[in-house]
Protein backbone atom coordinates (compact mmCIF):
# COMPACT_ATOMS: atom_id res chain seq x y z
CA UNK A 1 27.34 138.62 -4.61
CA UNK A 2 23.99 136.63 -4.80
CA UNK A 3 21.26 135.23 -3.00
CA UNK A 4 19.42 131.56 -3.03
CA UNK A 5 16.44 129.85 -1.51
CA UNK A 6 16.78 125.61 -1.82
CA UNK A 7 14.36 122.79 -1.29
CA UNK A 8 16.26 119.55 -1.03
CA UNK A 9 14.74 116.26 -0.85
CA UNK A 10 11.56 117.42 0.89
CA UNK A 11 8.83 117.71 -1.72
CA UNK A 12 6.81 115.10 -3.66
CA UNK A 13 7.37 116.20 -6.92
CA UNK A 14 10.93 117.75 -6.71
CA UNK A 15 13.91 116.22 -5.44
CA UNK A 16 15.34 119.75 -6.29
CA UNK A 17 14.36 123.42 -6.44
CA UNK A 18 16.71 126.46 -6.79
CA UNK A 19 16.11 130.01 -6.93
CA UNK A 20 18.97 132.40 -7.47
CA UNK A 21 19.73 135.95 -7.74
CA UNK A 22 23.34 136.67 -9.21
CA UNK A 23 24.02 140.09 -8.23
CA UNK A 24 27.44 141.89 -10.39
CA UNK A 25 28.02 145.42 -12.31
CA UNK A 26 25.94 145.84 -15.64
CA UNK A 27 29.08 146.60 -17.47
CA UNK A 28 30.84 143.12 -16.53
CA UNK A 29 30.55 140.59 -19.86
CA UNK A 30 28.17 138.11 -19.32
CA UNK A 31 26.62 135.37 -21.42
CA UNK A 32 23.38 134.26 -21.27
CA UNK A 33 21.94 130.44 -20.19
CA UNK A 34 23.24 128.16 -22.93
CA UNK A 35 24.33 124.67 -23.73
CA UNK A 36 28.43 125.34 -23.64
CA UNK A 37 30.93 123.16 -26.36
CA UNK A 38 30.61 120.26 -26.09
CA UNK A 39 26.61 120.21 -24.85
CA UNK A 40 26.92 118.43 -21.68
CA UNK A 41 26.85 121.66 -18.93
CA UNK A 42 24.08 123.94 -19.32
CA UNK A 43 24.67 127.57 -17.67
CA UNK A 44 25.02 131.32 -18.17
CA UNK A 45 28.83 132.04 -18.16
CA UNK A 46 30.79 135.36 -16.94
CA UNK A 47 32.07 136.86 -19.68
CA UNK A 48 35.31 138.18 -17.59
CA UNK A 49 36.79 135.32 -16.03
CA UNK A 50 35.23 132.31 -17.98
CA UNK A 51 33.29 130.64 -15.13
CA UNK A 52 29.75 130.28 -13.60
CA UNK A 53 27.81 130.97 -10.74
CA UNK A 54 25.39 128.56 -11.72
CA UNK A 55 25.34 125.48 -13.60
CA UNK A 56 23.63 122.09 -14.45
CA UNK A 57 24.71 118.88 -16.74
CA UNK A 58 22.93 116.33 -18.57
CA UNK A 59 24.08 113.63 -15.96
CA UNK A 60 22.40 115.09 -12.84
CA UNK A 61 24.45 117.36 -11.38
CA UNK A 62 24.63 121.14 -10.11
CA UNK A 63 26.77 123.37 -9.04
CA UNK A 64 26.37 126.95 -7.73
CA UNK A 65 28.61 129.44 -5.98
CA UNK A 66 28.12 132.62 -3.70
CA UNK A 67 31.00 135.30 -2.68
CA UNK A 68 31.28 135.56 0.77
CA UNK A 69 31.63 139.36 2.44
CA UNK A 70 34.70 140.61 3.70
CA UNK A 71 36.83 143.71 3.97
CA UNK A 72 40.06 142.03 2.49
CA UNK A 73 40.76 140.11 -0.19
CA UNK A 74 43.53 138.76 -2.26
CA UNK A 75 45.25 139.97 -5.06
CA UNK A 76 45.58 137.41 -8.26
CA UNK A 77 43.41 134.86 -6.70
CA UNK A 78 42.42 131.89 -8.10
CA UNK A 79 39.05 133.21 -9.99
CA UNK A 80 35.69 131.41 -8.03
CA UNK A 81 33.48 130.92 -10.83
CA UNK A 82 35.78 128.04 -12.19
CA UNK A 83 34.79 126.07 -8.81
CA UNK A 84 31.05 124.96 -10.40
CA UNK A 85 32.68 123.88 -14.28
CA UNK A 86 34.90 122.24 -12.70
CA UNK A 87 32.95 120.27 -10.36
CA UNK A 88 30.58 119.23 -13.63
CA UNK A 89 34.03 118.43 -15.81
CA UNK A 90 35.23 116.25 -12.76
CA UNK A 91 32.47 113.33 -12.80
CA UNK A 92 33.69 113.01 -8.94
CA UNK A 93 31.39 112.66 -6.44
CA UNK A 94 30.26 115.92 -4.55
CA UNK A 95 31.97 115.28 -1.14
CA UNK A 96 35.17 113.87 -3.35
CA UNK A 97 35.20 116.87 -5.24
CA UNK A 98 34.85 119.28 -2.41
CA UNK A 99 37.75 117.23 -0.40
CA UNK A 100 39.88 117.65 -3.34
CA UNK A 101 39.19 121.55 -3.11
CA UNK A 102 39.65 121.57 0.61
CA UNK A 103 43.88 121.55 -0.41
CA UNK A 104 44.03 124.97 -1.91
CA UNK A 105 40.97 127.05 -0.47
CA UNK A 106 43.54 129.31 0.99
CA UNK A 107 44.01 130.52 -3.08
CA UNK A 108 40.55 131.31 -3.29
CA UNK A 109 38.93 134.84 -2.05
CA UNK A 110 35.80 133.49 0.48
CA UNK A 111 32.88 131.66 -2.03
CA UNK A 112 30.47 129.55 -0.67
CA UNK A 113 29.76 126.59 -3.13
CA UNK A 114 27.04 123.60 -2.88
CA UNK A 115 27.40 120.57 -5.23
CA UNK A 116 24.31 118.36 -5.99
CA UNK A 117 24.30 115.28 -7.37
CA UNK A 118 20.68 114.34 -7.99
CA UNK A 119 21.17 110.70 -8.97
CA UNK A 120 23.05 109.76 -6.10
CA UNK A 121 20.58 111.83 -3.63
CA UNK A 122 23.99 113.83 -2.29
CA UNK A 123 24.87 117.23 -1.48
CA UNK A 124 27.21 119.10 0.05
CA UNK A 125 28.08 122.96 1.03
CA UNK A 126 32.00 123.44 0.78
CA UNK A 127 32.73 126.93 2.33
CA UNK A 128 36.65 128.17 2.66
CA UNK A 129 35.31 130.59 5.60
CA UNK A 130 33.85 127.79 7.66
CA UNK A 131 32.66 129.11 11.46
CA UNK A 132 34.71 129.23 14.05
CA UNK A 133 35.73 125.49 14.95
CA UNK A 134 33.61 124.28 11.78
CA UNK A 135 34.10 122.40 8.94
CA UNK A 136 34.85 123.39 5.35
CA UNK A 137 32.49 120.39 3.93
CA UNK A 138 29.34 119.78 5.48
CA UNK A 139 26.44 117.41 3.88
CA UNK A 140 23.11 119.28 3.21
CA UNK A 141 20.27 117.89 5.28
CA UNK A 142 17.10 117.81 3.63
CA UNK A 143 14.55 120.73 3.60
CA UNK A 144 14.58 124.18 2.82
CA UNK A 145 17.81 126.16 2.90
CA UNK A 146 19.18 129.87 2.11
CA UNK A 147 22.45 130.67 0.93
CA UNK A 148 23.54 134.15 0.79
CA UNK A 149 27.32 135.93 1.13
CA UNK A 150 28.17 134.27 4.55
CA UNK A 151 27.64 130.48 6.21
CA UNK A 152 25.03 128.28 4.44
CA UNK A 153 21.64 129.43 6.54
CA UNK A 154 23.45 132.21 8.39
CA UNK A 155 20.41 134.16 10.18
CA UNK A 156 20.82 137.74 7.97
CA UNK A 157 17.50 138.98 7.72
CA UNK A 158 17.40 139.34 3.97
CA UNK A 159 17.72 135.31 4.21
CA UNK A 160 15.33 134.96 7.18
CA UNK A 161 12.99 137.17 4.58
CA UNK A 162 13.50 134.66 1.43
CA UNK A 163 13.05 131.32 3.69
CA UNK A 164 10.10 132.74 5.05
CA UNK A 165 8.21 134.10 1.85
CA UNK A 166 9.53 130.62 0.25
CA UNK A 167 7.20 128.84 2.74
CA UNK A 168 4.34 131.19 2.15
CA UNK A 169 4.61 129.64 -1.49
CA UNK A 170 4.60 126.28 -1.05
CA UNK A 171 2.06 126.60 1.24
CA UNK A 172 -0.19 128.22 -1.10
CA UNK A 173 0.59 125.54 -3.73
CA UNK A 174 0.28 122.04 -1.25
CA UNK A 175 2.37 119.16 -2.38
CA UNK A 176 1.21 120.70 -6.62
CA UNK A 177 3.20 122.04 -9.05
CA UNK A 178 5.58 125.40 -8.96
CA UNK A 179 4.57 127.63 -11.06
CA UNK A 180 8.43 128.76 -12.62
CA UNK A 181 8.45 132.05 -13.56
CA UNK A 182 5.50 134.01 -11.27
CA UNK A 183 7.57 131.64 -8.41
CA UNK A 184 10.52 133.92 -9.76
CA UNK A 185 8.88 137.26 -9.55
CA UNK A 186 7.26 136.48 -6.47
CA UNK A 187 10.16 135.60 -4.49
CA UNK A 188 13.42 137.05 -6.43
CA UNK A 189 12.27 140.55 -6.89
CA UNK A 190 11.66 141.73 -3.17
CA UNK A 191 12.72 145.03 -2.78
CA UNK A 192 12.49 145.26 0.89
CA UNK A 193 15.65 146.85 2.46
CA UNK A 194 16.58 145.99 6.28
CA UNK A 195 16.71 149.05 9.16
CA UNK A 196 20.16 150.39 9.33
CA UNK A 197 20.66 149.31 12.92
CA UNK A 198 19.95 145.29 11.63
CA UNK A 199 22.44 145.45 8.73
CA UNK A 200 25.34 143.19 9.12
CA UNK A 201 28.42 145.09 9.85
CA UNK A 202 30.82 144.31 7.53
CA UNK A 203 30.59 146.97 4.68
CA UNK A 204 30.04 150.67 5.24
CA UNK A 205 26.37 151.04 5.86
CA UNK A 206 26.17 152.95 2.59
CA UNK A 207 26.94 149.72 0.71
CA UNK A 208 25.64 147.18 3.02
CA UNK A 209 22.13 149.02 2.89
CA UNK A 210 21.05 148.31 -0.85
CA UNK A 211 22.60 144.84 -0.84
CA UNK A 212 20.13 144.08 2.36
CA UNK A 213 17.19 143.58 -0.53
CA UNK A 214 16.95 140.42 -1.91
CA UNK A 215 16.75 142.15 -5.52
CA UNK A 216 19.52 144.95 -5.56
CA UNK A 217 19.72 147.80 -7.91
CA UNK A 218 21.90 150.96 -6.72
CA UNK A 219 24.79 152.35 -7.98
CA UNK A 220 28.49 152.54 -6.94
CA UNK A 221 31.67 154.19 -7.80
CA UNK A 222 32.43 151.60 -11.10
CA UNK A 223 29.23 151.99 -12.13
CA UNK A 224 25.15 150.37 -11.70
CA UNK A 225 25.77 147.33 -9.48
CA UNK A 226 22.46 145.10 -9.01
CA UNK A 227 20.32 141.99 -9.72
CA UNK A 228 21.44 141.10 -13.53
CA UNK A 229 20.46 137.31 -13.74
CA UNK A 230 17.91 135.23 -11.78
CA UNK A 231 17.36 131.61 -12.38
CA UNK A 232 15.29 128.90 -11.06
CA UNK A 233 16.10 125.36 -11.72
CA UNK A 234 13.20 122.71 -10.97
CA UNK A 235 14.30 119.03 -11.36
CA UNK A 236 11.33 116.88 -11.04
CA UNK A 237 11.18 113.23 -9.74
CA UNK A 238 11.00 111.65 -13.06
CA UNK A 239 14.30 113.30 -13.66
CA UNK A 240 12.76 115.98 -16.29
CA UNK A 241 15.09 119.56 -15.57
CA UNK A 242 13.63 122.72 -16.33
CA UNK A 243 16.06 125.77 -15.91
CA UNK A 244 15.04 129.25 -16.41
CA UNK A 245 16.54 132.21 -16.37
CA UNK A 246 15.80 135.74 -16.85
CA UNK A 247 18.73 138.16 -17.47
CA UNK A 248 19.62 141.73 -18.43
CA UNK A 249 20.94 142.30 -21.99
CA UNK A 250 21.72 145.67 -22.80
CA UNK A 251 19.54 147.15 -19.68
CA UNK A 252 16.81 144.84 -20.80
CA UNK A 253 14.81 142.17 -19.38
CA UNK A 254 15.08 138.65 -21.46
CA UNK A 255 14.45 135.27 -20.68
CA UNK A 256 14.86 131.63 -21.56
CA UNK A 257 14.06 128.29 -20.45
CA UNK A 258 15.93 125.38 -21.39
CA UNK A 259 14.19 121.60 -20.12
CA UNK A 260 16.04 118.36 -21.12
CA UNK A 261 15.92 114.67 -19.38
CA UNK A 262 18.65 113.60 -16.75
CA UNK A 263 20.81 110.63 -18.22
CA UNK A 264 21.41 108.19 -15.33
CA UNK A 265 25.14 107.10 -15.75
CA UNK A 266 25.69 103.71 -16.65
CA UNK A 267 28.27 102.00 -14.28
């Protein structure tokens, strides 16, 4: 599934802050945060299906993805986590990019996906179970947002819980410096579950219950299903990118940080 809490374009220092929790089973092959071939898109990589659900290049520009709930999905899709690699392979702009995707969403099993391109200030959610009368691209307004596994911002209390707790940091901290990693454990390792009766009611309430925490450990029917990876990704205003993750390897906690220098395009 996963969980987020953004800043965009609203702080002194940081055109850009992410914090993500990607939730999957233990067992599923996953790779670590790396530089991939080539060394121009930094990001942990499923093992599985060969994509991301989050990921960064040297030229400015993110990319990360969400699964969005539902009972039904379809068989043989088109796999999600190809969505962000491809956006950082394209070198189109974000709204281009997610206009392109617009064509075939109907191959894709419901992902919510925000594309940032830092140098050209631009952002944009591109959802392929858009509200009723909505729109399947929408430009991010600047500020604080939460993306979870339905619309951009949608009011589940889990998200309502990150956004606030988010604030609570920044206050505490003024227009200074994030610290990364206690930022991490402060805000990505709430355990808090919701009351049965506020769940949303899309999964049985036996499933929907431990996924209601923002950090999710329980176990289903396949196997341990939880919080395996959580990354934050600061980009600060003198284009310096610090990405940090900490993942599970073998039922144990690592981490890594990896900070390099944006490299403005030359046109």
């Amino acid at each position: 599934m996963c969980i987020a809490v953004f800043m965009w374009e609203s702080h002194p220092l940081y055109p850009f802050v992410l914090f993500l929790n990607r939730d999957e089973y233990h067992n599923r092959p996953t790779e670590p945060l790396i530089w991939w071939e080539g060394g121009e898109i930094l990001g942990g990589r499923d093992g599985e299906a060969g994509g991301t659900w989050l990921a960064s290049s040297r030229d400015g520009r993110v990319a990360f993805l969400t699964n969005f709930r539902e009972l039904e999905t379809i068989p043989h899709a088109k796999s999600r986590g190809n969505l962000p690699v491809d956006f950082l392979q394209s070198k189109k702009k974000p709204i281009e990019f997610a206009e392109q995707v617009v064509k075939e969403v109907d191959q894709y099993n419901g992902f919510n996906l925000i594309l940032v391109d830092i140098c050209s200030k631009s952002m944009v959610y591109l959802t392929n179970r858009p509200k009723e009368n909505g729109n399947f691209v929408t430009e991010v307004s600047p500020g604080i947002h939460v993306l979870a596994n339905a619309n951009l911002d949608s009011p589940w209390l889990k998200a309502q819980r990150l956004d606030r707790n988010f604030r609570e940091v920044l206050a505490k901290y003024g227009d200074g410096a994030l610290p990364l990693k206690e930022t991490v454990a402060e805000l990505m390792t709430d355990t808090t579950k919701d009351d049965l009766s506020s769940l949303p009611q899309i999964l049985s309430p036996e499933t929907e219950y431990p996924m209601s925490a923002i950090y999710i450990d329980t176990t289903r029917p396949r196997g341990q299903y939880g919080t395996r990876n959580q990354s934050a990704l600061m980009v600060k205003s003198n284009g310096e990118v610090c990405f940090y993750e900490r993942y599970l390897d073998k039922d144990i906690w690592k981490e890594h940080t990896v900070t390099y220098q944006i490299e403005v395009p030359t046109k």
